[in-house]
N, C-alpha and C. Protein backbone atom coordinates (compact mmCIF):
# COMPACT_ATOMS: atom_id res chain seq x y z
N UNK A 1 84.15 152.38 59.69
CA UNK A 1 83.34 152.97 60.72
C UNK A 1 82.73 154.26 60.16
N UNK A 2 81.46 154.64 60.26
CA UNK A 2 81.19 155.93 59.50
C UNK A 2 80.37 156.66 60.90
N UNK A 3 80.02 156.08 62.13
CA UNK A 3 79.52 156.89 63.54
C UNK A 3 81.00 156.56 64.62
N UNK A 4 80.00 157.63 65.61
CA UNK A 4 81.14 157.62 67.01
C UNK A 4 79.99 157.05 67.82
N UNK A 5 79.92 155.67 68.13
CA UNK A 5 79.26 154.72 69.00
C UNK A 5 78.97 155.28 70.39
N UNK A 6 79.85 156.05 71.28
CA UNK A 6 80.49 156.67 72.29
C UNK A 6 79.10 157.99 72.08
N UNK A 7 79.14 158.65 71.02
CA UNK A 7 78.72 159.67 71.20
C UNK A 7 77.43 159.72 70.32
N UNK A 8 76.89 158.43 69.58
CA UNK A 8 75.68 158.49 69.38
C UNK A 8 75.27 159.14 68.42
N UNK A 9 76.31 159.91 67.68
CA UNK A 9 76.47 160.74 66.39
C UNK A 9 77.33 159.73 64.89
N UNK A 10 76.32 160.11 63.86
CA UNK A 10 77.06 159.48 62.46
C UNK A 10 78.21 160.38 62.20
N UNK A 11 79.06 160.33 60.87
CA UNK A 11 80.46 161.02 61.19
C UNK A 11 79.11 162.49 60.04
N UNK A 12 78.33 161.58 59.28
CA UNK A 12 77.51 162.59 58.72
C UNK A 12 76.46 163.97 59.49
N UNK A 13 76.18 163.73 60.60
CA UNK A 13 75.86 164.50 61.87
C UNK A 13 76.61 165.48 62.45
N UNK A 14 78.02 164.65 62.35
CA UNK A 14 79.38 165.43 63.37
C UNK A 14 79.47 166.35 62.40
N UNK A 15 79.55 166.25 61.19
CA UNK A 15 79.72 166.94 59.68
C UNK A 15 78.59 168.38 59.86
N UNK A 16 77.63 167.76 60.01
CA UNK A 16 76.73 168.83 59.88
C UNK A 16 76.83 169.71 61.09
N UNK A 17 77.52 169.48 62.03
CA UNK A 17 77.45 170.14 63.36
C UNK A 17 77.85 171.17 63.13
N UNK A 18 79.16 170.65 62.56
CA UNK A 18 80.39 171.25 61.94
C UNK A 18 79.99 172.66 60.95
N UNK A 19 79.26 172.29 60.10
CA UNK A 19 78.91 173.35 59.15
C UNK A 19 78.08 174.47 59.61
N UNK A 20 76.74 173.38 60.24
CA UNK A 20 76.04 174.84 61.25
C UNK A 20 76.52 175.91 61.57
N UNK A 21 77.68 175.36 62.77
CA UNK A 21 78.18 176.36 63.86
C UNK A 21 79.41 176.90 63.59
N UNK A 22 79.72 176.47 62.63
CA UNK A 22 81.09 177.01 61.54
C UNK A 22 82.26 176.56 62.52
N UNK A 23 82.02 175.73 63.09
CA UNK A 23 83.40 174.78 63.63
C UNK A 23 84.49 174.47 62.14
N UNK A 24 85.72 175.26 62.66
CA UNK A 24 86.26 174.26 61.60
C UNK A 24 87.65 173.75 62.53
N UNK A 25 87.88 173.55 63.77
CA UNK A 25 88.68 172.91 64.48
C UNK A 25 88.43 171.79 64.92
N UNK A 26 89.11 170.60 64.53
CA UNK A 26 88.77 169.61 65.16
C UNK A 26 88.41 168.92 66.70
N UNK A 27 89.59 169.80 66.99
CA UNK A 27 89.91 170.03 68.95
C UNK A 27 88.22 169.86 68.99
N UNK A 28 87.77 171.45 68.81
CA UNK A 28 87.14 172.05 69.23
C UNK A 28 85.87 171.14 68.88
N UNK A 29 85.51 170.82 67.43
CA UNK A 29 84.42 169.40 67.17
C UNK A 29 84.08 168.35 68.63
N UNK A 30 85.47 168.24 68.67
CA UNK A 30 85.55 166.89 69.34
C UNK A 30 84.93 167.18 70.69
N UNK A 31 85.43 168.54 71.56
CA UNK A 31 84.83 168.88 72.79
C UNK A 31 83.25 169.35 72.52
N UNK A 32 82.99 169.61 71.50
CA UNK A 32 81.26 170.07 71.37
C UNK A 32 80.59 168.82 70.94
N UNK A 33 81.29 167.76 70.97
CA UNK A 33 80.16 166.34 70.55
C UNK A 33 80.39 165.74 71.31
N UNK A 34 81.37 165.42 71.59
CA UNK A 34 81.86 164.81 72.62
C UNK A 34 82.65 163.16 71.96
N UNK A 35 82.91 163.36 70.46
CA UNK A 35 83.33 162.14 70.12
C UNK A 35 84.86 162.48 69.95
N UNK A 36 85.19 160.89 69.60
CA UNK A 36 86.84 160.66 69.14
C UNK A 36 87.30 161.18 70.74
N UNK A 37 86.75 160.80 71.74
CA UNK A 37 87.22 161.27 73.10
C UNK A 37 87.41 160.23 74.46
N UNK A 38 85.65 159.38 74.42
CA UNK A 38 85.94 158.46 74.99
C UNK A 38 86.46 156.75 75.01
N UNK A 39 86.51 156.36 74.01
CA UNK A 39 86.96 155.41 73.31
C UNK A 39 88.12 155.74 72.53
N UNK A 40 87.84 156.94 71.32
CA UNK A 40 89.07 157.03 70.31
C UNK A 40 89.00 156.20 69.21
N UNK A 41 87.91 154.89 69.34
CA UNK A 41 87.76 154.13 68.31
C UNK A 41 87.62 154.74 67.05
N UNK A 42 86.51 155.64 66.91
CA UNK A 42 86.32 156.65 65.42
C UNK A 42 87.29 157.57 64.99
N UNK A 43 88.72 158.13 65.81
CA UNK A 43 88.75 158.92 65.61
C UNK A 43 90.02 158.94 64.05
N UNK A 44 90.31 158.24 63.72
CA UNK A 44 91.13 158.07 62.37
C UNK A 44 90.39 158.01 61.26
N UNK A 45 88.99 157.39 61.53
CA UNK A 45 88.00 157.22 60.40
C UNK A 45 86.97 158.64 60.39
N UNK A 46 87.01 159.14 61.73
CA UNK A 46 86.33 160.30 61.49
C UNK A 46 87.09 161.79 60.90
N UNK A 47 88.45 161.67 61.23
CA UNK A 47 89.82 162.41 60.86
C UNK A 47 89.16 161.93 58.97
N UNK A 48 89.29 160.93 58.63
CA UNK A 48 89.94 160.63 57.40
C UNK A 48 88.56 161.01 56.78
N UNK A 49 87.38 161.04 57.13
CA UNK A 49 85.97 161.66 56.72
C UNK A 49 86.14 163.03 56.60
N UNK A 50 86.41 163.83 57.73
CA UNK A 50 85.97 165.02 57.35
C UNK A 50 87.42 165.63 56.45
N UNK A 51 88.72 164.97 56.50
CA UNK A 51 89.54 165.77 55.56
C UNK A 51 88.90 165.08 53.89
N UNK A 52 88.42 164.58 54.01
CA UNK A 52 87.85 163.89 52.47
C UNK A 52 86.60 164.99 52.16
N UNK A 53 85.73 165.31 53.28
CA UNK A 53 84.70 166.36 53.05
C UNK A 53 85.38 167.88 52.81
N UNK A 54 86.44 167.87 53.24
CA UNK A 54 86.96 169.22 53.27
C UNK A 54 87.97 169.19 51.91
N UNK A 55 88.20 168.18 51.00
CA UNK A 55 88.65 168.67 49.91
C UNK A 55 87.38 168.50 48.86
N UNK A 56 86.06 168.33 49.48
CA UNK A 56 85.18 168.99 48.48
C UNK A 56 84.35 170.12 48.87
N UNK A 57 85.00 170.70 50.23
CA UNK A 57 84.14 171.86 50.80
C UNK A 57 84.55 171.89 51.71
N UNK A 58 85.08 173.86 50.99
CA UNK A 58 86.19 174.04 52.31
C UNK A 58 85.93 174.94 53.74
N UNK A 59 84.28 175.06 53.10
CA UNK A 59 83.51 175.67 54.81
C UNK A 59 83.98 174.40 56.00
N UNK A 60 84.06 173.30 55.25
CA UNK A 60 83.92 171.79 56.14
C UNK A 60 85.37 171.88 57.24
N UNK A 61 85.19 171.38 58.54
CA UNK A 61 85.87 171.04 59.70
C UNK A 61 87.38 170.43 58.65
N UNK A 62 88.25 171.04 59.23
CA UNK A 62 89.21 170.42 58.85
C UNK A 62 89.97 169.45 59.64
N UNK A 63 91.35 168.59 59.76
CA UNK A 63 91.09 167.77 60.50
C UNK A 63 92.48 168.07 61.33
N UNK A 64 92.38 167.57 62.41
CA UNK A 64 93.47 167.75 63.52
C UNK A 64 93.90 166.77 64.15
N UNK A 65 95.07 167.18 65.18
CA UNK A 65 94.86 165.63 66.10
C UNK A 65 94.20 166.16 67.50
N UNK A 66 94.08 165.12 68.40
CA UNK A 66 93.58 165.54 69.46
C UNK A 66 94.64 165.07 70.46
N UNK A 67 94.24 165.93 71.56
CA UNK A 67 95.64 165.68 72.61
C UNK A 67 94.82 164.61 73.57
């Protein structure tokens, strides 16, 4: 899976959101996109994206769980 279907965003989008606004909490990602929230379908593949982006850049969202 590389988008959140739910939220209409690629995980490459969520990424960039991320960097813009200097999000680096996932929680916090997740309530400003609104993905990995209503379904949950993306959210292991989007977890396993951005900790893969964040060991090549460590401005990048790091990854969390969500409650």
């Amino acid at each position: 899976m590389s988008r959140c279907e739910c939220a209409a965003l690629s995980f490459q989008q969520i990424a960039a959101l991320a960097e813009r606004d200097g999000i680096t909490e996932f929680e916090l990602l997740c309530r400003k996109t609104g993905c990995a929230s209503t379904c949950t379908a993306c959210l292991p593949d989007l977890q396993a994206f951005l900790a893969a982006r964040a060991r090549t850049s460590p401005t990048t969202c790091a990854t969390g769980s969500v409650s």
